[in-house]
Protein backbone atom coordinates (compact mmCIF):
# COMPACT_ATOMS: atom_id res chain seq x y z
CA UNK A 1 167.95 -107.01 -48.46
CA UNK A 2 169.95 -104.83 -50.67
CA UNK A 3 169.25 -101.29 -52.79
CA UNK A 4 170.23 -98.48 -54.65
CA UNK A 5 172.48 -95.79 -53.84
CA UNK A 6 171.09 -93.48 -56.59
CA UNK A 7 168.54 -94.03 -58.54
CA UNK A 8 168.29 -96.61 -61.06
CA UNK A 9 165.81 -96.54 -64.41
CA UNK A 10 163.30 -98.37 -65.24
CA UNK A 11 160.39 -98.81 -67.65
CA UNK A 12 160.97 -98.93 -71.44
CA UNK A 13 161.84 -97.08 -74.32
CA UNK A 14 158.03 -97.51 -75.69
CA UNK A 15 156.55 -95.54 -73.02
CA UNK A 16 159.16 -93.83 -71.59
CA UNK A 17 162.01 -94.61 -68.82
CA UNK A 18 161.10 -93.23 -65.00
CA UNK A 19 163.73 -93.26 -61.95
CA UNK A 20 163.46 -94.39 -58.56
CA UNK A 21 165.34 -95.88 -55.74
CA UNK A 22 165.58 -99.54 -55.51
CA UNK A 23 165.01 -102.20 -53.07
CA UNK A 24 165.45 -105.69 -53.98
CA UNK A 25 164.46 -108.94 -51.73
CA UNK A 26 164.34 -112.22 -51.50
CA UNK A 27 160.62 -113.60 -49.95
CA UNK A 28 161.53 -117.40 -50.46
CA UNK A 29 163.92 -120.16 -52.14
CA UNK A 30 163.33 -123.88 -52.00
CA UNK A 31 165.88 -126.35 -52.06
CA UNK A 32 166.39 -128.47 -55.09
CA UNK A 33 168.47 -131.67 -55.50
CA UNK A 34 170.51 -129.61 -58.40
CA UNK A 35 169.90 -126.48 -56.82
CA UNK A 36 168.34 -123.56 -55.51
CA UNK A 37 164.90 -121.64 -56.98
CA UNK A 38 165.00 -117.99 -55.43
CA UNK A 39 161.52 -116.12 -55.52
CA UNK A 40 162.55 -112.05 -55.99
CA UNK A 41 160.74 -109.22 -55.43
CA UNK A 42 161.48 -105.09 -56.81
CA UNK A 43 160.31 -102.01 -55.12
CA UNK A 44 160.55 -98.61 -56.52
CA UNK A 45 161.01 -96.32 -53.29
CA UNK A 46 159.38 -93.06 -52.90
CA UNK A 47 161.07 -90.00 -51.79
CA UNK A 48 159.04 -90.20 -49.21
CA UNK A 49 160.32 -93.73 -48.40
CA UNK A 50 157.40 -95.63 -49.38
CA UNK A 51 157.68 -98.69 -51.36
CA UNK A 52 155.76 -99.79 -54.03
CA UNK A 53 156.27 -103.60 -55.73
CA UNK A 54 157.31 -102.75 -59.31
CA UNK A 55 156.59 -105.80 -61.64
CA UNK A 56 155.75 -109.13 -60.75
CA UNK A 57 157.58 -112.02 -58.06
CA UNK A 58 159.92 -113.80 -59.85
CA UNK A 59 162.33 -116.73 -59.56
CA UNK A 60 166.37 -117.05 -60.14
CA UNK A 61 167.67 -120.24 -60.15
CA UNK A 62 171.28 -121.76 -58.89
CA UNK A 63 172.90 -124.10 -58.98
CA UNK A 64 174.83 -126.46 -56.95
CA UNK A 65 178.28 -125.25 -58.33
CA UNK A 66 177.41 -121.60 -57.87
CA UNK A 67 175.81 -122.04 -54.31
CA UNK A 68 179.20 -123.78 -53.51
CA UNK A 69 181.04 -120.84 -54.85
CA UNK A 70 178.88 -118.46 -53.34
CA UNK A 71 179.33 -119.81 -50.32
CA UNK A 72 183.10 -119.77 -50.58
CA UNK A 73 182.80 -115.68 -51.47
CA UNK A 74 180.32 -114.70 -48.69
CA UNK A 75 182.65 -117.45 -45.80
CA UNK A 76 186.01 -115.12 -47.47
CA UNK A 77 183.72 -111.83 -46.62
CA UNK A 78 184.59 -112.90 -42.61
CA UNK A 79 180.69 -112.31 -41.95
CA UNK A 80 179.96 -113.99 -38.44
CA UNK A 81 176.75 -115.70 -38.35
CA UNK A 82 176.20 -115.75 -34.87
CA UNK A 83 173.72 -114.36 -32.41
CA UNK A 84 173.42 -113.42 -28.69
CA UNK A 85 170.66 -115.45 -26.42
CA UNK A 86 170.96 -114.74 -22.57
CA UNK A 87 174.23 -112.86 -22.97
CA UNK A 88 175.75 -115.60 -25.11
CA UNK A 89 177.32 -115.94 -28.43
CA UNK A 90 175.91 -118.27 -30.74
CA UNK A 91 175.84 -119.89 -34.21
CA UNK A 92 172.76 -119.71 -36.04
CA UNK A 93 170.62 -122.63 -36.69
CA UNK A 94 171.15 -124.19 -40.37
CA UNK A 95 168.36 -122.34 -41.13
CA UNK A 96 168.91 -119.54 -39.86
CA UNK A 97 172.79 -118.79 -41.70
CA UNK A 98 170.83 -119.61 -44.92
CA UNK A 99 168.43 -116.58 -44.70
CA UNK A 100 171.45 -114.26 -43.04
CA UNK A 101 173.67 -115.08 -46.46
CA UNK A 102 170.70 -114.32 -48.58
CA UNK A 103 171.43 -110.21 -48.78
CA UNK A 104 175.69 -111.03 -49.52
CA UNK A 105 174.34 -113.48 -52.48
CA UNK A 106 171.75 -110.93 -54.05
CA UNK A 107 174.44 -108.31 -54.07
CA UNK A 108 177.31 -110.29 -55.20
CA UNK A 109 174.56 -111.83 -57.93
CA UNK A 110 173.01 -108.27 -59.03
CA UNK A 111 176.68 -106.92 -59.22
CA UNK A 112 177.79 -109.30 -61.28
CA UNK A 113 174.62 -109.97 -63.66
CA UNK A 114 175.27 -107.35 -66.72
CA UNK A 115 172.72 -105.90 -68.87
CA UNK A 116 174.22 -107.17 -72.49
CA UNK A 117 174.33 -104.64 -75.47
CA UNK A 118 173.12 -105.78 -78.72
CA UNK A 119 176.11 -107.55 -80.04
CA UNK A 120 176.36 -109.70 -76.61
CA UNK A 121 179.04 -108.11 -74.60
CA UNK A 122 178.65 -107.03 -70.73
CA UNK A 123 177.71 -103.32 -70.68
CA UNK A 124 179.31 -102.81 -66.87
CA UNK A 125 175.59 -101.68 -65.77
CA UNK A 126 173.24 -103.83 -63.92
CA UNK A 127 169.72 -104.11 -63.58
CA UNK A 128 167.90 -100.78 -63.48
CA UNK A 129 170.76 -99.72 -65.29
CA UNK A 130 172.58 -99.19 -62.13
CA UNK A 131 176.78 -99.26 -61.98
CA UNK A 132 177.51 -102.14 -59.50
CA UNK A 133 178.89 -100.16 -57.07
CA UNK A 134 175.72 -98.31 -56.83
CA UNK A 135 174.03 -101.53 -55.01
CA UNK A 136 174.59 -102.15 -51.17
CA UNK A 137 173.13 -104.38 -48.18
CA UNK A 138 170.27 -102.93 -46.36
């Protein structure tokens, strides 16, 4: 759904930090009456290309107020969320435009989400220590 341009760190300072490439996805949400519960997954990328899951699945939660103002970003983006079946243009399913927003809302999410330093205040890096403009669709 979206990665690295460069790559981003990862690890810790007990045992040392590595670098890789980074692809991050999305495998699942589930609806929620005050929300949405994303299940994420991380995969360090070979130079080689090959992916390897780095840590565990886990969930990010949203809610109601952000998915409205996500979807008010990703509808100002001017994405179409169409398709072509027998040589005609057409919307997606409700279904459907929910998994095609998925990649604009993990970018605009992981370029937003700072790593804090230790009195609090946004860094301007993002996970895997990453600059945002170092993350982009797939």
């Amino acid at each position: 759904m979206i990665k690295s341009t460069e790559k981003g760190k990862y690890g810790d300072a007990r045992t040392g930090y590595k670098e890789s490439l980074i692809e991050t996805s999305i495998v699942s949400f589930t609806s929620l009456p005050n929300g949405r519960s994303y299940q994420i997954e991380n995969y360090l990328v070979g130079d080689n290309g090959a992916k390897l899951l780095y840590g565990e699945q886990f969930s990010k939660f949203i809610s109601n107020s952000e998915l409205t103002a996500l979807d008010s970003y990703i509808e100002s983006l001017g994405v179409s969320f169409t398709k072509e079946v027998d040589g005609v243009i057409v919307e997606l399913s409700s279904n459907e435009r929910e998994w095609a927003k998925l990649p604009y809302g993990l970018l605009y999410f992981v370029k937003t989400d700072f790593i804090l330093d230790e009195n609090g205040s946004p860094t301007g890096l993002t996970v895997f220590m990453l600059l945002p403009e170092k993350w982009v669709l797939c």
